[in-house]
C-alpha atoms as a PDB file:
ATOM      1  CA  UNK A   1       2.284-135.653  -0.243  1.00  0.00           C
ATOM      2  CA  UNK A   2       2.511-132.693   1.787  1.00  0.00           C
ATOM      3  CA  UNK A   3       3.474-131.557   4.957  1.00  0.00           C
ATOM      4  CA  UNK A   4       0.872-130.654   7.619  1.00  0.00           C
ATOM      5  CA  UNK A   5       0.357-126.832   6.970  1.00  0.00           C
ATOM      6  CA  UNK A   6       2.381-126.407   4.454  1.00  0.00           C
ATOM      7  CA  UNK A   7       1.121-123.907   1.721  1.00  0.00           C
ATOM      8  CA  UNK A   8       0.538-127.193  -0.640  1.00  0.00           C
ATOM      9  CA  UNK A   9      -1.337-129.026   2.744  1.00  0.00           C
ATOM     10  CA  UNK A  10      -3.521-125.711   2.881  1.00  0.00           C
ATOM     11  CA  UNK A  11      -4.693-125.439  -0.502  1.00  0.00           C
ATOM     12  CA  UNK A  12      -5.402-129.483  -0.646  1.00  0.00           C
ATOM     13  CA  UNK A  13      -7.620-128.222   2.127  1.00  0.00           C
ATOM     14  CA  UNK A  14      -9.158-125.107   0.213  1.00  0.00           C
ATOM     15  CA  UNK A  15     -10.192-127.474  -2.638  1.00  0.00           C
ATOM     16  CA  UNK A  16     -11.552-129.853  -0.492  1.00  0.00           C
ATOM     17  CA  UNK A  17     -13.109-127.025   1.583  1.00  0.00           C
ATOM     18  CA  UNK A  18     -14.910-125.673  -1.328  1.00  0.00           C
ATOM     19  CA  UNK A  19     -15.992-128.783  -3.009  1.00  0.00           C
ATOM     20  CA  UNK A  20     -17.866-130.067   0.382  1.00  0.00           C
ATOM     21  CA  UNK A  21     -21.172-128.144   0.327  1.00  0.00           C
ATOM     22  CA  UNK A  22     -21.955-128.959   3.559  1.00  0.00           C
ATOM     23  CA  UNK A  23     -18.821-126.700   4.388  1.00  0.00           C
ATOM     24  CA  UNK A  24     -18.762-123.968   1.927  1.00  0.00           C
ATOM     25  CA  UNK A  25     -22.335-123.816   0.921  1.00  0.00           C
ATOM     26  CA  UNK A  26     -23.563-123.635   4.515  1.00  0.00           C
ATOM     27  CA  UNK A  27     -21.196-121.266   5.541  1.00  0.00           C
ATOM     28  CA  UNK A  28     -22.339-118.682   2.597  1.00  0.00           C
ATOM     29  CA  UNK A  29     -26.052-119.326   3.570  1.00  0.00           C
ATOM     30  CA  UNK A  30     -24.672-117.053   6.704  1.00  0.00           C
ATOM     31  CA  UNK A  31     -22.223-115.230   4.898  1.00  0.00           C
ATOM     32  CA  UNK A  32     -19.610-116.364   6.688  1.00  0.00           C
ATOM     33  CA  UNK A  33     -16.180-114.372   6.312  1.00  0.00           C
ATOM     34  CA  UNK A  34     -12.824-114.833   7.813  1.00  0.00           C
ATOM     35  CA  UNK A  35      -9.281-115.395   8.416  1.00  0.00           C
ATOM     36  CA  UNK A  36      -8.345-118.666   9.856  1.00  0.00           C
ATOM     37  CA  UNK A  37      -5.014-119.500  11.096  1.00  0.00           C
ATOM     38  CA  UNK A  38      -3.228-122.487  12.569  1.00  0.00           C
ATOM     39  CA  UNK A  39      -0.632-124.070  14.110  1.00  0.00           C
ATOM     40  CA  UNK A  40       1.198-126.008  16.994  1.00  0.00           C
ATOM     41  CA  UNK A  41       0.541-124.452  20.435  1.00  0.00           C
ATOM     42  CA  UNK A  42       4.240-123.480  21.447  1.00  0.00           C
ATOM     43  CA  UNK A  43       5.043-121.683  18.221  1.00  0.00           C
ATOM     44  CA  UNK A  44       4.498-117.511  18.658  1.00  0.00           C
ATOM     45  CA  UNK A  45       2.656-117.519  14.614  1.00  0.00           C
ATOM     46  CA  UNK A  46       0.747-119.803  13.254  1.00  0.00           C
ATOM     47  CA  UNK A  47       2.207-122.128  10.028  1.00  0.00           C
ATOM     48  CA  UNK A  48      -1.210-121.704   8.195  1.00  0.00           C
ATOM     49  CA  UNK A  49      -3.867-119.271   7.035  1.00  0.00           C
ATOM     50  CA  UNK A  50      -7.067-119.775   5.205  1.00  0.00           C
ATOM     51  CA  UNK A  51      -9.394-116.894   3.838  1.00  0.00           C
ATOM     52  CA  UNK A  52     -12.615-117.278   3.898  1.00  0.00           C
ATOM     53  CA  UNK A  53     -15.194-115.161   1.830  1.00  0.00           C
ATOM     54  CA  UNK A  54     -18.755-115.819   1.480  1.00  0.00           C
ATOM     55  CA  UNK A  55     -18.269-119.403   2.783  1.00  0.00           C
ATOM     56  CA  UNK A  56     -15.662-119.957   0.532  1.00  0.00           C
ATOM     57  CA  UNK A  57     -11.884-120.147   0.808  1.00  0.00           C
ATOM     58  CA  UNK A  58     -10.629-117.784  -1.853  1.00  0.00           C
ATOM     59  CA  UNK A  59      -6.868-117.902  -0.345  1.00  0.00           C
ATOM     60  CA  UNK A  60      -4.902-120.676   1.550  1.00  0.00           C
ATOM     61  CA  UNK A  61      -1.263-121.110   2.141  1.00  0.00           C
ATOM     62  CA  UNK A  62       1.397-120.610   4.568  1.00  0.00           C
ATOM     63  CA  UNK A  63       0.964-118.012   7.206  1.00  0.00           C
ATOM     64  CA  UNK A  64       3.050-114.713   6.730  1.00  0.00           C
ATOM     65  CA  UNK A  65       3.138-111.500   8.822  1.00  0.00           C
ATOM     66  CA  UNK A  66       2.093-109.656   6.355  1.00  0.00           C
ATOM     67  CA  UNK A  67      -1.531-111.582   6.712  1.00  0.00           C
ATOM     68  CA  UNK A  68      -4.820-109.753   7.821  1.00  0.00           C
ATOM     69  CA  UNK A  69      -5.619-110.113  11.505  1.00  0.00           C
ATOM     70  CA  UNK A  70      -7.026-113.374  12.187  1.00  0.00           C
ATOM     71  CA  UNK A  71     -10.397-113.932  13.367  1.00  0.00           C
ATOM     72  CA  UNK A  72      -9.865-117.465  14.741  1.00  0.00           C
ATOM     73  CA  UNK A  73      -6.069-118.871  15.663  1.00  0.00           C
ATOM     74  CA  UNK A  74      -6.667-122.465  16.428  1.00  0.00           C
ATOM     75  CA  UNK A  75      -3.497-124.232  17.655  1.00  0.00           C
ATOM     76  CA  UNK A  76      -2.715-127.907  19.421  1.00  0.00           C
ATOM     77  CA  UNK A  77       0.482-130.381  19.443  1.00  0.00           C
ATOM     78  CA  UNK A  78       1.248-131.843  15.925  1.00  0.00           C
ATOM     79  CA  UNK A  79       0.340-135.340  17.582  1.00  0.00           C
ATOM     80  CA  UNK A  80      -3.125-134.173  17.928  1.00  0.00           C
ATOM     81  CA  UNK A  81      -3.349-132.665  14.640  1.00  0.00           C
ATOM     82  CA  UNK A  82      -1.918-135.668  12.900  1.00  0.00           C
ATOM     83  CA  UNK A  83      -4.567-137.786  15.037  1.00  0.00           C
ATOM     84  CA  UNK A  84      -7.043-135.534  13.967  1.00  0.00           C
ATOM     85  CA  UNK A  85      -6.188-135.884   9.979  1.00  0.00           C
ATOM     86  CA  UNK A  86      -5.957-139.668  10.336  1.00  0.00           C
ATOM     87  CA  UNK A  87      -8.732-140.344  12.300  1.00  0.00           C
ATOM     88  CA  UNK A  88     -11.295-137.177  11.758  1.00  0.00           C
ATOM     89  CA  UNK A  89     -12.810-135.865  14.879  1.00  0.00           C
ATOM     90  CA  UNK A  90     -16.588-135.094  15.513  1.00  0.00           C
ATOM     91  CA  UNK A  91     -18.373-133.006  17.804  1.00  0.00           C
ATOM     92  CA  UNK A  92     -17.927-134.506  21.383  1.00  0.00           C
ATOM     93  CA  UNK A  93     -14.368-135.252  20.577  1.00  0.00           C
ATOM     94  CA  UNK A  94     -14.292-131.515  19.447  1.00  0.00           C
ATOM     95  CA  UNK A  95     -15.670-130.764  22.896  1.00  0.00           C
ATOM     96  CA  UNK A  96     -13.382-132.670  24.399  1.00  0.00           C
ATOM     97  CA  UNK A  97     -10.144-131.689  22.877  1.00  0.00           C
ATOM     98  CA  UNK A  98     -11.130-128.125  24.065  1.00  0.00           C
ATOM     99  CA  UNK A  99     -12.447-128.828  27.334  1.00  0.00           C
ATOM    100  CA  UNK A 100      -9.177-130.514  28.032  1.00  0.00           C
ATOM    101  CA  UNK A 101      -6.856-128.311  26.027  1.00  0.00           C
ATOM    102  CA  UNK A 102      -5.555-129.971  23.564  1.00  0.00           C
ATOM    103  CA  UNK A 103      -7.198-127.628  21.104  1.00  0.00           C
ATOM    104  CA  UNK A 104      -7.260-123.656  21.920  1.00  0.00           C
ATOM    105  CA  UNK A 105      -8.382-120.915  20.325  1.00  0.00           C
ATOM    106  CA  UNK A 106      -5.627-117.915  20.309  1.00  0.00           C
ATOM    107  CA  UNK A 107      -7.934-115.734  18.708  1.00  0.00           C
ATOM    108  CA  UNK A 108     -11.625-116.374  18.185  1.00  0.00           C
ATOM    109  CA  UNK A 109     -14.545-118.380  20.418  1.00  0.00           C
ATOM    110  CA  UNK A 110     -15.045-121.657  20.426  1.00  0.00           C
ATOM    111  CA  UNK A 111     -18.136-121.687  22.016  1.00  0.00           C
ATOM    112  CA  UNK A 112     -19.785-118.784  19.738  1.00  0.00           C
ATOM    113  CA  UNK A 113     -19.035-121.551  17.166  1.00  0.00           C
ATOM    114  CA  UNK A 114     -20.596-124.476  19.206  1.00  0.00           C
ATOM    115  CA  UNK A 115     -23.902-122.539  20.059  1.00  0.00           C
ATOM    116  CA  UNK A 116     -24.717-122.317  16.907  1.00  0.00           C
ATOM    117  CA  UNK A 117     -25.322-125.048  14.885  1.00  0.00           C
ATOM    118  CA  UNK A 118     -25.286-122.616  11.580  1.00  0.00           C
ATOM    119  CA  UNK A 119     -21.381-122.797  12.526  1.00  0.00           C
ATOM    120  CA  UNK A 120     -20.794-125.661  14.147  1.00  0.00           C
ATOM    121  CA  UNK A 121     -21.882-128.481  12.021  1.00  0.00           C
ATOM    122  CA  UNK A 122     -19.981-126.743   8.805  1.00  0.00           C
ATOM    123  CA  UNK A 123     -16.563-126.200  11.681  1.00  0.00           C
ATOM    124  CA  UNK A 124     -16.439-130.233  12.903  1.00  0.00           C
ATOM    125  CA  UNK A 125     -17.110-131.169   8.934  1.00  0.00           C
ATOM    126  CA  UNK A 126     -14.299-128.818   8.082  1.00  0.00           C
ATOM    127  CA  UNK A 127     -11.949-130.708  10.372  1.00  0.00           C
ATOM    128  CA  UNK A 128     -12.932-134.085   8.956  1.00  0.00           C
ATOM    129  CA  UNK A 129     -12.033-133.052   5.538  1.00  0.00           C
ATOM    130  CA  UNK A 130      -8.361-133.199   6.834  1.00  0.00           C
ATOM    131  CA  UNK A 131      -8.724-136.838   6.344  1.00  0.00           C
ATOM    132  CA  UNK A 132      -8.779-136.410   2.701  1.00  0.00           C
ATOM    133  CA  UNK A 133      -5.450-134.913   2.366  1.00  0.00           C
ATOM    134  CA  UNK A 134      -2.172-136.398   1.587  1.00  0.00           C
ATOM    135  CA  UNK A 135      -0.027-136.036   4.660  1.00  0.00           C
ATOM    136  CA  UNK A 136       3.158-136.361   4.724  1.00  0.00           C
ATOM    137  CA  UNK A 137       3.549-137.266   8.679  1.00  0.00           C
ATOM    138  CA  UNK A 138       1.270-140.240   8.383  1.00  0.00           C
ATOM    139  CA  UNK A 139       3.132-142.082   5.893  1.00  0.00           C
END
């Protein structure tokens, strides 16, 4: 069990990340590259970070300043982040949760992502694969 965004959470997620290929393999048909943070909304940094190279994560842990500049910061309350590991979320809940903003973006843009299915099919699978982890919080 681990705790949401803990450096053990984050690389559950890496594996699972890289063993989805309709995550990893579609982001590297783009080469897809970045830093991806997150956290709770209120908090100044982010708990989490998550390198991706070549649609793969290569790095994943806990968040430290000494981390590259993030291209996307996504951050929300841990009760929508703990509803969103239990219960997955797709794309009109995605839409929804940002349209209502219970999901924001402190860096990066959410609807660059959304326009483009390329990114936006491998994105909403990415946050599905949350469901897979062991999480503390939801035992």
């Amino acid at each position: 069990m681990a705790t949401l965004f803990s450096a053990e959470w984050m690389n559950q997620l890496k594996d699972a990340w890289n063993n989805e290929p309709e995550v990893s393999d579609k982001l590297a048909e783009i080469d897809f590259n970045s830093v991806i943070c997150c956290g709770f909304k209120d908090d100044e940094n982010p708990l989490g970070v998550f390198v991706v190279e070549n649609g793969r994560c290569v790095r994943a842990g806990s968040w430290s300043e000494s981390e590259p500049p993030a291209n996307w910061d996504m951050r929300a309350d841990r009760k929508d982040w703990l509803k969103w590991v239990e219960n997955g979320i797709g794309m009109m809940g995605m839409g929804t949760a940002f349209a209502t903003g219970k999901l924001k973006f402190k860096v990066g843009d959410y609807k660059a992502i959304i326009k483009d299915p390329r990114m936006a099919n491998p994105f909403v699978k990415s946050f599905g694969l949350m469901q897979q982890l062991d999480t503390d919080e939801l035992k």
